[in-house]
N, C-alpha and C. Protein backbone atom coordinates (compact mmCIF):
# COMPACT_ATOMS: atom_id res chain seq x y z
N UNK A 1 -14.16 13.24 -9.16
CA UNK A 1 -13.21 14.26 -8.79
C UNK A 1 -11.80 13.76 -9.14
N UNK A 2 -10.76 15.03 -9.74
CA UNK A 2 -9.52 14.17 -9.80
C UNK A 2 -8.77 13.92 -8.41
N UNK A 3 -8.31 12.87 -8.81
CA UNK A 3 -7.34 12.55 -7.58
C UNK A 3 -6.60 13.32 -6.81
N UNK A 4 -6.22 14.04 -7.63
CA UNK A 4 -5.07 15.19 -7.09
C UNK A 4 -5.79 15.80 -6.27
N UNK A 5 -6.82 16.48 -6.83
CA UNK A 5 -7.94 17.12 -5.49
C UNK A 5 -8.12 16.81 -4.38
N UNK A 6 -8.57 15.09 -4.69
CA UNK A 6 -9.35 14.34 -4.22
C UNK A 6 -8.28 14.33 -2.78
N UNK A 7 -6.89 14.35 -3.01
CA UNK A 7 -5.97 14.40 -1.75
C UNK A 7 -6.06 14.86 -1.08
N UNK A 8 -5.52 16.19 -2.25
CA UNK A 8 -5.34 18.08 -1.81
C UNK A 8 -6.49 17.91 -0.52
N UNK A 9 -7.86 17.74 -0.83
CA UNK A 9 -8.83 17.79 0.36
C UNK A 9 -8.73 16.87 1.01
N UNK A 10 -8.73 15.48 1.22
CA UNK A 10 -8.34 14.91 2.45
C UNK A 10 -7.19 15.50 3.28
N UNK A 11 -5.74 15.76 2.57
CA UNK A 11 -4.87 16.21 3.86
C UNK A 11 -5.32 17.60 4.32
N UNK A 12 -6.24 18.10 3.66
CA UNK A 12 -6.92 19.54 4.51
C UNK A 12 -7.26 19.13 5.11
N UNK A 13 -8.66 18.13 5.30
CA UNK A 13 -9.58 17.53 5.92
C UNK A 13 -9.13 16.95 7.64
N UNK A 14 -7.80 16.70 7.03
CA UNK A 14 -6.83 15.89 8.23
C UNK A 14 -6.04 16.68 9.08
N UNK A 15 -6.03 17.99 8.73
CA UNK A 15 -5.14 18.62 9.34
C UNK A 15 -3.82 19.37 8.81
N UNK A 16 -3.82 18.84 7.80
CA UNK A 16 -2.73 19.57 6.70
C UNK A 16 -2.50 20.71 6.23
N UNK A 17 -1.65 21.49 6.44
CA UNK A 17 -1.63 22.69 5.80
C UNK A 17 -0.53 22.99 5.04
N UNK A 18 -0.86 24.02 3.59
CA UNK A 18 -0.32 24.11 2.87
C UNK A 18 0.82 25.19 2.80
N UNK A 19 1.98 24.65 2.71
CA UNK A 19 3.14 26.04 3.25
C UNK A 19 3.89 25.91 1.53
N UNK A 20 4.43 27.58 1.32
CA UNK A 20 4.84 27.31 0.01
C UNK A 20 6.25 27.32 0.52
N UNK A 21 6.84 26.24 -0.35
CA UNK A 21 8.35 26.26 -1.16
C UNK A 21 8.73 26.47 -2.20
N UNK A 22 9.39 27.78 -2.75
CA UNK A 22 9.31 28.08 -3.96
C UNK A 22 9.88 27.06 -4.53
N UNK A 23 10.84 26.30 -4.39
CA UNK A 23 11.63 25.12 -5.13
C UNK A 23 10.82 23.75 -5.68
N UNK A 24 9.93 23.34 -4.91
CA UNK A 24 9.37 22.70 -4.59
C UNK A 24 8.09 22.80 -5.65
N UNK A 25 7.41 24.06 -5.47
CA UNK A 25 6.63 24.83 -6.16
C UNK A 25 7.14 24.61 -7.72
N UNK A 26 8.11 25.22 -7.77
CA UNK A 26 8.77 25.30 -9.15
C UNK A 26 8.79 23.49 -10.00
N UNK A 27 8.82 22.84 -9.03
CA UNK A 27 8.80 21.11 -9.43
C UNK A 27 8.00 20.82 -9.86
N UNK A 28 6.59 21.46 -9.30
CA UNK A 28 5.05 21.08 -10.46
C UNK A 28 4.96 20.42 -8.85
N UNK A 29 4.72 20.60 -7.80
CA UNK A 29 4.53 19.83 -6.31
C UNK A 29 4.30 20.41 -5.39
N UNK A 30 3.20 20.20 -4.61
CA UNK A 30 3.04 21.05 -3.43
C UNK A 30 3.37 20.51 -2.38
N UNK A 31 3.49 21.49 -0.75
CA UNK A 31 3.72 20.95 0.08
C UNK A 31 3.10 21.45 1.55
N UNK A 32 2.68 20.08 2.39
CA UNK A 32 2.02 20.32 3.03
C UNK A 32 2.34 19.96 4.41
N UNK A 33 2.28 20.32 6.24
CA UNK A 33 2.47 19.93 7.09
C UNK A 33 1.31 20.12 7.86
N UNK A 34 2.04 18.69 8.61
CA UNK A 34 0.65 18.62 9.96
C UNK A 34 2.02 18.87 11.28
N UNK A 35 1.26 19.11 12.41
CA UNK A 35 2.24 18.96 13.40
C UNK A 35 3.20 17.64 13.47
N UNK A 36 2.69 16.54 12.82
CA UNK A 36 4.27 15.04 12.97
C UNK A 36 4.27 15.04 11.47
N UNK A 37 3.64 14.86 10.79
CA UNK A 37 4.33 14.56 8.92
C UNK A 37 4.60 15.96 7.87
N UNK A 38 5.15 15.69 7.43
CA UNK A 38 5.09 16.22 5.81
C UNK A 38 4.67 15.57 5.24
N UNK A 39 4.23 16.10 3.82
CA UNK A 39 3.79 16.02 2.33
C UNK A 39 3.79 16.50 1.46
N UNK A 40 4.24 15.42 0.68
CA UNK A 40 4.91 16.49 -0.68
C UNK A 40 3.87 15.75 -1.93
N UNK A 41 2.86 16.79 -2.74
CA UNK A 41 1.95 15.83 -3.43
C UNK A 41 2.33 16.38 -4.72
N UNK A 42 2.39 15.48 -5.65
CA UNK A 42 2.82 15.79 -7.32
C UNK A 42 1.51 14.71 -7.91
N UNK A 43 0.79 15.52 -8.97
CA UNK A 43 0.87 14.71 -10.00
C UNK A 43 1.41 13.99 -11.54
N UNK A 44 1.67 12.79 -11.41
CA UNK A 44 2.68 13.02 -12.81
C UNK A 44 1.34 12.70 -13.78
N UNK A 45 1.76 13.76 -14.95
CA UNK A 45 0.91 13.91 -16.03
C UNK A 45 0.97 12.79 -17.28
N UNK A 46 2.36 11.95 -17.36
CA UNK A 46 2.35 11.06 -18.57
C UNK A 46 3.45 10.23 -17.94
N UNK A 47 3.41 8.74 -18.75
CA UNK A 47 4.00 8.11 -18.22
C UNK A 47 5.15 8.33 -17.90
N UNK A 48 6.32 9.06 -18.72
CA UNK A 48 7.89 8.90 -19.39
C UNK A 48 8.21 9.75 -17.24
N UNK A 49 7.22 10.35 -16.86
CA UNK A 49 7.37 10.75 -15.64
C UNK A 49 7.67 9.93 -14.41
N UNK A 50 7.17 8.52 -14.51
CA UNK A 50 7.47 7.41 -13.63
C UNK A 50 9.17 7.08 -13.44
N UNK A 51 9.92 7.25 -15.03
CA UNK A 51 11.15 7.50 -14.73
C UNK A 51 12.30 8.40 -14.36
N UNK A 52 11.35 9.24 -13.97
CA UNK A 52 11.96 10.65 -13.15
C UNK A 52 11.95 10.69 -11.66
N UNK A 53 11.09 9.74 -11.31
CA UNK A 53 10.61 9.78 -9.52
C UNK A 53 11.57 9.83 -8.82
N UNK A 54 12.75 8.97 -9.04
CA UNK A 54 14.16 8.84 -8.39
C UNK A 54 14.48 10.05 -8.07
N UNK A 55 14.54 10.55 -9.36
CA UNK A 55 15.69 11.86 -8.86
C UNK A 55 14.60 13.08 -8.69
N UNK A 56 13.58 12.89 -9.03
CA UNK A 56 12.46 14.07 -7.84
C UNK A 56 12.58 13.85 -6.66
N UNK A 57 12.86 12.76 -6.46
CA UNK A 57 12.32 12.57 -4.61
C UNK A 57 13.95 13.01 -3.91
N UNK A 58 14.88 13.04 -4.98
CA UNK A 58 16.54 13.26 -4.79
C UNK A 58 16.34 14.60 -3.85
N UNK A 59 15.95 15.19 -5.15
CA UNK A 59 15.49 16.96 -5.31
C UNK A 59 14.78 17.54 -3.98
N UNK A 60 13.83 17.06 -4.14
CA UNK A 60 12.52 17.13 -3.09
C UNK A 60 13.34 16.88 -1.51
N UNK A 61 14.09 16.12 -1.42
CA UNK A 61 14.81 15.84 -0.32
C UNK A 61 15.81 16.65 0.33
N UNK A 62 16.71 16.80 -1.12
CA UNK A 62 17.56 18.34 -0.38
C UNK A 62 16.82 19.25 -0.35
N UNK A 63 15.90 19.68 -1.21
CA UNK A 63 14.81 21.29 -0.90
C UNK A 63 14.70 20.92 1.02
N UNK A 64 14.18 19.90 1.13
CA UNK A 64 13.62 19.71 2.34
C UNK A 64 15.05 19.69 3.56
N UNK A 65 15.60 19.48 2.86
CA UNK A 65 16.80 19.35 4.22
C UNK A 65 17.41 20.84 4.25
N UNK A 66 17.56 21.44 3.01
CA UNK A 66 18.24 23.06 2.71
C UNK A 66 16.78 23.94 3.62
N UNK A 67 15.93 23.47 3.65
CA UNK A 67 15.02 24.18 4.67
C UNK A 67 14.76 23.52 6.10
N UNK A 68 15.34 22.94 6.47
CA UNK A 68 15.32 22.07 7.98
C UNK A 68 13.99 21.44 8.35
N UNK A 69 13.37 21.12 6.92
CA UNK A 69 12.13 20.30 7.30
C UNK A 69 12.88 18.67 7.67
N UNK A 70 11.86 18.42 8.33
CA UNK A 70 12.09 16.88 9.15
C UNK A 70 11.55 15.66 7.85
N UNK A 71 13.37 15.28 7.53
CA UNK A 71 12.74 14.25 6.10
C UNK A 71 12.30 12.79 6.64
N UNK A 72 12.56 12.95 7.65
CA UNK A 72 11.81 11.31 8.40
C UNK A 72 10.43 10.97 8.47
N UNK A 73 9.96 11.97 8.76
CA UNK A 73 8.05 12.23 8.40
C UNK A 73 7.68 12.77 7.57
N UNK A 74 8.54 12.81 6.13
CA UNK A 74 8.16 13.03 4.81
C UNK A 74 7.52 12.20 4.26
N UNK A 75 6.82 12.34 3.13
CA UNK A 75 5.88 11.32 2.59
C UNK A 75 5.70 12.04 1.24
N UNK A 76 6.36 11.09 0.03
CA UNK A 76 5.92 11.64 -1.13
C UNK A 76 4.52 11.17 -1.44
N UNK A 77 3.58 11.65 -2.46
CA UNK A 77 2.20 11.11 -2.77
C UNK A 77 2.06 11.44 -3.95
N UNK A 78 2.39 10.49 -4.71
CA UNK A 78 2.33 10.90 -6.12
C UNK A 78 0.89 9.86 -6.98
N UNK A 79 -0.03 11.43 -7.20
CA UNK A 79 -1.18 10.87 -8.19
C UNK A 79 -0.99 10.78 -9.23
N UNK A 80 -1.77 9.51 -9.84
CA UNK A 80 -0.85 8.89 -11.05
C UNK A 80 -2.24 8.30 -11.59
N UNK A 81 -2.70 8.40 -13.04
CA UNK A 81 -3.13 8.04 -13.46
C UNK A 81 -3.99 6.58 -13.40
N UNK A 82 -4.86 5.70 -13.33
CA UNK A 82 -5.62 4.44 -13.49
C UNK A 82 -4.79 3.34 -14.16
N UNK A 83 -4.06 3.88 -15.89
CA UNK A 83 -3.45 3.26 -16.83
C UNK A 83 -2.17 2.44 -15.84
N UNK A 84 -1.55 3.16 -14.70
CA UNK A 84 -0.53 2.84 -14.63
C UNK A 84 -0.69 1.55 -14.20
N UNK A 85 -0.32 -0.25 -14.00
CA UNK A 85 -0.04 -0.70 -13.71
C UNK A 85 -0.02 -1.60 -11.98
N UNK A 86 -0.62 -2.23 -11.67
CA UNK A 86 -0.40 -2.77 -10.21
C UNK A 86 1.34 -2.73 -9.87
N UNK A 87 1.89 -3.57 -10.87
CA UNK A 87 3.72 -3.65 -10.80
C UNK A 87 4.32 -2.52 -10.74
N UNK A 88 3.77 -1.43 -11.86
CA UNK A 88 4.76 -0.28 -11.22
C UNK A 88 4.37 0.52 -9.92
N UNK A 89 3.33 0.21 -9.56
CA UNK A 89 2.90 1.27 -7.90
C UNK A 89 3.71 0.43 -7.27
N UNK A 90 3.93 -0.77 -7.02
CA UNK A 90 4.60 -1.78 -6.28
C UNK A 90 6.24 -1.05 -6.08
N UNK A 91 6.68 -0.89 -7.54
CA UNK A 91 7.83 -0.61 -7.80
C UNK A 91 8.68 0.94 -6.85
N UNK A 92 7.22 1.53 -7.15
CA UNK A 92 7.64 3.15 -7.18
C UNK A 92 7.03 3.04 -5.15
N UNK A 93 6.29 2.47 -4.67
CA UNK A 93 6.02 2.29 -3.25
C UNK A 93 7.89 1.67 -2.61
N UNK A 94 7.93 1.04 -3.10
CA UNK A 94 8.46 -0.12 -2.51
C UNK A 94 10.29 0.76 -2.46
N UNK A 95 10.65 1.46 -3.30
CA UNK A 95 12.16 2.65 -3.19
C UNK A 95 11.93 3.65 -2.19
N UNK A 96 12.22 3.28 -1.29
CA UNK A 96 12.60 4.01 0.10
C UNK A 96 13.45 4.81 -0.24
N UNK A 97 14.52 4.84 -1.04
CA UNK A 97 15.32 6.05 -1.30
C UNK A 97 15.08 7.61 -1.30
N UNK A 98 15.83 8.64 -0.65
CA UNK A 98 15.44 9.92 -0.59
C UNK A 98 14.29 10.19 0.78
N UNK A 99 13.06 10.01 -0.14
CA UNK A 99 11.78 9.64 0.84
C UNK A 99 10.72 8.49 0.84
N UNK A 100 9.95 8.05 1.24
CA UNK A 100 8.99 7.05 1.83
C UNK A 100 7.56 7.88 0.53
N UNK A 101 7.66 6.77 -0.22
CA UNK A 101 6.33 7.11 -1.28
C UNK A 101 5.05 6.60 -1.41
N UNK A 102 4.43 6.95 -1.71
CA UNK A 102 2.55 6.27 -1.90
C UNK A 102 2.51 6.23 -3.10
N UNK A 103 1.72 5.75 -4.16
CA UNK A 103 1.38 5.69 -5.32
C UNK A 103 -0.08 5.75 -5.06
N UNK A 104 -0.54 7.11 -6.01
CA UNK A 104 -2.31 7.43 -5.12
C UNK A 104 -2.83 7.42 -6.71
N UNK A 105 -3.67 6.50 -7.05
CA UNK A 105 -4.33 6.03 -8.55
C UNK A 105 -5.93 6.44 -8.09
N UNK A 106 -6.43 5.95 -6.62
CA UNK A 106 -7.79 6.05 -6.54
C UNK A 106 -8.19 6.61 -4.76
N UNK A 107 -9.37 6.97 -4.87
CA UNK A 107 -9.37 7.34 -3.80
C UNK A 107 -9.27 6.17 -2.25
N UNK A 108 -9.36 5.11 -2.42
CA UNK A 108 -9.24 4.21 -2.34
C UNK A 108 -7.25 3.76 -1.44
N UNK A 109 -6.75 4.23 -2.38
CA UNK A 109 -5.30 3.99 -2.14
C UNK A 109 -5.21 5.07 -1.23
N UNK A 110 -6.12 6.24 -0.71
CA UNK A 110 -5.31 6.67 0.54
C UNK A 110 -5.80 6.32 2.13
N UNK A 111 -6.79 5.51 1.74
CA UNK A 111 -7.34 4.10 2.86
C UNK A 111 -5.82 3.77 3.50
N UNK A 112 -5.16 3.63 2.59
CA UNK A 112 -3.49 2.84 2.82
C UNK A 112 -2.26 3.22 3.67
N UNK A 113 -2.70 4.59 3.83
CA UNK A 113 -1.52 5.76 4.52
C UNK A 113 -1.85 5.28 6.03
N UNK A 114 -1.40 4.75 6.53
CA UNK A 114 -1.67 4.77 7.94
C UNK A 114 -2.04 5.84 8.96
N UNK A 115 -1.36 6.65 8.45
CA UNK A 115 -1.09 8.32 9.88
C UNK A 115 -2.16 9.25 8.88
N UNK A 116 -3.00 9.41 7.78
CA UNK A 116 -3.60 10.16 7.39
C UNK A 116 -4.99 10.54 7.94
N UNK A 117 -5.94 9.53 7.99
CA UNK A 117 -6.93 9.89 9.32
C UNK A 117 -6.63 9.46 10.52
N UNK A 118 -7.16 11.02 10.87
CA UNK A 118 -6.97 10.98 12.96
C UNK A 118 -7.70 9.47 12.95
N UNK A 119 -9.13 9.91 12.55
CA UNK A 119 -10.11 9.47 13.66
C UNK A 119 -10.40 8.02 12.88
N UNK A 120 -9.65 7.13 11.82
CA UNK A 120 -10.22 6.23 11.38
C UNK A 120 -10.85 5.31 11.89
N UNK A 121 -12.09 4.51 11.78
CA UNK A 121 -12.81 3.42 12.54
C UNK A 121 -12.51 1.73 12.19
N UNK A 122 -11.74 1.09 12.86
CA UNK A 122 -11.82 -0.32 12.49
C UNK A 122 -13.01 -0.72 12.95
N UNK A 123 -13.64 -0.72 11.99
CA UNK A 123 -15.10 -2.33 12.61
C UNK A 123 -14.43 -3.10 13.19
N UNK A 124 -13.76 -4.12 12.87
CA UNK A 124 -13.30 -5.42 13.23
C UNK A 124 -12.18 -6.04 13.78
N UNK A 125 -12.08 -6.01 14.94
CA UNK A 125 -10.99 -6.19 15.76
C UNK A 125 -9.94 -7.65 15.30
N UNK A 126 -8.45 -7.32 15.18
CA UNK A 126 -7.93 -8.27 14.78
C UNK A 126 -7.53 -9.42 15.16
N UNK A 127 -7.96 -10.72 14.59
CA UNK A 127 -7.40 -12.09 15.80
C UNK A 127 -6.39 -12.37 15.36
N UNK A 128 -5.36 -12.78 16.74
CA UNK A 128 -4.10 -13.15 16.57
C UNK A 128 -4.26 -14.53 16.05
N UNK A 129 -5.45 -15.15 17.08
CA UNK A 129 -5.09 -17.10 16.64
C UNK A 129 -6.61 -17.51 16.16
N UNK A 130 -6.27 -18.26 15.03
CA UNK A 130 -7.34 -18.50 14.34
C UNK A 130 -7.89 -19.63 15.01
N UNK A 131 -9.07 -19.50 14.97
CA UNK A 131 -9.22 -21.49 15.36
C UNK A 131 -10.50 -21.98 14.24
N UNK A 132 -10.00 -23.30 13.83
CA UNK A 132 -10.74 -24.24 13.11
C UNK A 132 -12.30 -24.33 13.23
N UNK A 133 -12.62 -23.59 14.25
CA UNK A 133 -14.48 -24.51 14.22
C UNK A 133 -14.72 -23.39 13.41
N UNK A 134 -15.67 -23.87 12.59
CA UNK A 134 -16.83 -22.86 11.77
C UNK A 134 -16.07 -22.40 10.57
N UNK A 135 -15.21 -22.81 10.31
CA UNK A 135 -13.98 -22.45 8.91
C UNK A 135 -14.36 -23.33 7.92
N UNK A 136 -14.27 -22.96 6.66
CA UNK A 136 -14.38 -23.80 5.70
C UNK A 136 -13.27 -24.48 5.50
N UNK A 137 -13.57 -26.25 4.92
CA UNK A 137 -12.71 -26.68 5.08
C UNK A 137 -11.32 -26.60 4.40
N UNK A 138 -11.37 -25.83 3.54
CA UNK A 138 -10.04 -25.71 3.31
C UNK A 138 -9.15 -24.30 3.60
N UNK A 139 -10.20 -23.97 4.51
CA UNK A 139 -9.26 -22.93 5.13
C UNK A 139 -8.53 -23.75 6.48
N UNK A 140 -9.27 -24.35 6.54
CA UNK A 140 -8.75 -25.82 7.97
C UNK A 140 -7.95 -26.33 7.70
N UNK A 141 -7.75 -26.38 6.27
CA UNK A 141 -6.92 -27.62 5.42
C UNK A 141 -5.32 -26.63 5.57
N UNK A 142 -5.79 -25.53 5.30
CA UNK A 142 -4.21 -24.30 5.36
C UNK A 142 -3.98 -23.99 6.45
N UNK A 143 -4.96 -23.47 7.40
CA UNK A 143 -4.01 -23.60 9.10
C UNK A 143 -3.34 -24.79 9.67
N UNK A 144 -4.23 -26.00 9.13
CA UNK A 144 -3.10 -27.03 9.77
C UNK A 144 -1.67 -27.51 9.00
N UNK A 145 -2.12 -27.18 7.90
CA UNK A 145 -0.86 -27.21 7.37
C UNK A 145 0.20 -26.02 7.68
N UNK A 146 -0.20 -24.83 7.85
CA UNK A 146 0.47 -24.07 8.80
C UNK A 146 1.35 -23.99 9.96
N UNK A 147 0.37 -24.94 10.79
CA UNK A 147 0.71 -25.21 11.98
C UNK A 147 2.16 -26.12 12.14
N UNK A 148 1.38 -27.38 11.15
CA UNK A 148 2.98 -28.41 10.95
C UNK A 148 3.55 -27.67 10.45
N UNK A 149 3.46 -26.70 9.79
CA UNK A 149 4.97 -26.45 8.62
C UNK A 149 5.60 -24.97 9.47
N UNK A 150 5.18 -24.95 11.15
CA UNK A 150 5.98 -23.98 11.68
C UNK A 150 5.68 -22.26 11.05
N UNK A 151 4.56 -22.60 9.86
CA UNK A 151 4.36 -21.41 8.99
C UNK A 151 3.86 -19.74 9.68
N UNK A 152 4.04 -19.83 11.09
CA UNK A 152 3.76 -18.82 11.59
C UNK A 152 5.10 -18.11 12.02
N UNK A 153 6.38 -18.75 11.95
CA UNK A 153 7.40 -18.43 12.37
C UNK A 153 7.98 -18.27 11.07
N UNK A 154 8.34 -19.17 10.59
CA UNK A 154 9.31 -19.42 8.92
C UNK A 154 8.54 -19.46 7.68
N UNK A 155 9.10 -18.01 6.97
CA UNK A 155 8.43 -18.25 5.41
C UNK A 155 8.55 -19.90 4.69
N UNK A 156 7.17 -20.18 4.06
CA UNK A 156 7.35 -21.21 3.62
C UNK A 156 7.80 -21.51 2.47
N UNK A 157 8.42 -22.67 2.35
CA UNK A 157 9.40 -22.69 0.90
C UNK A 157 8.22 -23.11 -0.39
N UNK A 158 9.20 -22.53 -1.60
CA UNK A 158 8.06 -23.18 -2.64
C UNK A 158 7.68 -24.79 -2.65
N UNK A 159 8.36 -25.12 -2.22
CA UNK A 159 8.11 -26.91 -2.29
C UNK A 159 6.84 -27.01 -1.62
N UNK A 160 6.97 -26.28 -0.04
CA UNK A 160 5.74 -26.86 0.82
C UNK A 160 4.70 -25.80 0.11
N UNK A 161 4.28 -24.45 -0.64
CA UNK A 161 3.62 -24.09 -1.05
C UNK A 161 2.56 -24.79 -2.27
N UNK A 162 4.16 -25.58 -2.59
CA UNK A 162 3.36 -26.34 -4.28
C UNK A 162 2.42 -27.43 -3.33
N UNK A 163 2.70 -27.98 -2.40
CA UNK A 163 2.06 -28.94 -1.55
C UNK A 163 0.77 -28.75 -0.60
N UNK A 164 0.81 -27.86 -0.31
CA UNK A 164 0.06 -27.31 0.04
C UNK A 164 -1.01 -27.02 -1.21
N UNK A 165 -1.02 -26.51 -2.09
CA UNK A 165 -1.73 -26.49 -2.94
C UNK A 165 -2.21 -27.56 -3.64
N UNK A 166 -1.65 -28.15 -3.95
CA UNK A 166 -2.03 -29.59 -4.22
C UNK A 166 -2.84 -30.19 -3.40
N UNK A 167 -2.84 -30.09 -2.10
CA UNK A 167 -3.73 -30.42 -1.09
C UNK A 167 -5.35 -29.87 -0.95
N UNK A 168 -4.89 -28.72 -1.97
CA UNK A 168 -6.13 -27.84 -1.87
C UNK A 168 -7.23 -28.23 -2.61
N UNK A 169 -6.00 -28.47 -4.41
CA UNK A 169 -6.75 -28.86 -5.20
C UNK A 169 -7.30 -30.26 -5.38
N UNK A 170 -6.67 -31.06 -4.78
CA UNK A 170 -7.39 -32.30 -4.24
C UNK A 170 -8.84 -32.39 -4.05
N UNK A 171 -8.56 -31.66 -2.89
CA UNK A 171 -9.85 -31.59 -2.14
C UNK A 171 -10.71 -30.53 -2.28
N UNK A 172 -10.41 -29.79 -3.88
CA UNK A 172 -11.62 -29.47 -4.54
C UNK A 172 -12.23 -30.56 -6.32
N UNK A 173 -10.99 -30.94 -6.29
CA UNK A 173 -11.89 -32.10 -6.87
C UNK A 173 -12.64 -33.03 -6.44
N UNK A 174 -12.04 -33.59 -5.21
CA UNK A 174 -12.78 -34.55 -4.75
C UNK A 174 -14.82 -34.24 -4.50
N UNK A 175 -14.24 -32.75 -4.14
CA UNK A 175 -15.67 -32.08 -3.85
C UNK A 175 -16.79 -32.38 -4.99
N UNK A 176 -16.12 -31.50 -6.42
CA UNK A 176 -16.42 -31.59 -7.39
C UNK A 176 -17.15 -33.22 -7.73
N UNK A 177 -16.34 -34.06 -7.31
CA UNK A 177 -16.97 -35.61 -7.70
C UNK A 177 -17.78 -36.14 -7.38
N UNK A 178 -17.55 -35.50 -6.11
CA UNK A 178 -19.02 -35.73 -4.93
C UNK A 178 -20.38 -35.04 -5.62
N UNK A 179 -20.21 -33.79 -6.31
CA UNK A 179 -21.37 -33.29 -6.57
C UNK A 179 -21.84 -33.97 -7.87
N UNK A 180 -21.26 -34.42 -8.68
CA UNK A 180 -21.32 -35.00 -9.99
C UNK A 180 -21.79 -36.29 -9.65
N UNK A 181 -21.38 -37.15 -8.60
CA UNK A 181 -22.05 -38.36 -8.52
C UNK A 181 -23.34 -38.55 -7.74
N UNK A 182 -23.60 -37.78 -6.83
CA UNK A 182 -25.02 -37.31 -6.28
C UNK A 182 -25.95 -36.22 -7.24
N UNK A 183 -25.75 -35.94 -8.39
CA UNK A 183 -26.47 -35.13 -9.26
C UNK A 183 -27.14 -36.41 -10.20
């Protein structure tokens, strides 16, 4: 299914409904509300479109404010082709400007939206503190180095990263030697 669909029916699915804006409309973009968000879903058809997003979402923003929609629970969702790139979804996610964007390539990437399913199920409840028994050892080898390096409070610098790694790779050679001399 294409993506674009593939949305179009999840934010139905979710509660979404589709209200027209002729302006909006006229953009090649639809738009959709639940009782707390908006959505505004475009697909761009070719690349040279990735450098337009700026000033769509410009656009898209006054449409939305010249109609007293609430641009704080806006959400652009722009489906975009497979070809495009990990770096540019990064790019085009990451400009908060205007509005708050998704980059939707697979069905997959709308796993990512936080507020899109009501009813989503976590299996697996999250642990705050890890502990060492039953860890492989070099995951033992990175929490304690963690631990000394305060790494739960303060990003760690590249120095202690390169060191840390080095620590790693150590002690997968060493592994390695072990298996080579008992073989």
């Amino acid at each position: 299914m294409d993506i674009f669909n593939a949305t179009h029916n999840r934010l139905l699915e979710n509660g979404f409904e589709v209200y027209d804006i002729e302006e909006i409309r006229g953009l090649g973009a639809s738009f959709y509300k639940s009782s707390v968000n908006n959505m505004v879903l475009k697909k761009l058809h070719y690349n040279e479109e990735i450098n337009l997003i700026k000033s769509f979402s410009n656009e898209i923003r006054s449409i939305l404010m010249e109609s007293r929609e609430n641009i704080w629970n806006t959400y652009l969702l722009l489906c975009i082709g497979n070809e495009i790139d990990f770096e540019t979804n990064y790019k085009i996610e990451r400009d908060t400007n205007s509005l708050r964007k998704y980059a939707i390539c697979s069905e997959l990437d709308l796993d990512r939206i936080p507020f899109l399913d009501k009813y989503r199920v976590i299996n697996k409840p999250i642990k705050n503190d890890v502990t060492l028994e039953g860890e492989s050892e070099y995951l033992q080898e990175i929490i304690l180095f963690l631990q000394e390096s305060d790494g739960k409070q303060n990003k760690l610098t590249a120095d202690q990263l390169d060191e840390l790694m080095n620590k790693i790779l150590k002690m997968v050679e060493l592994r390695y030697e072990n298996r080579q001399n008992n073989s």
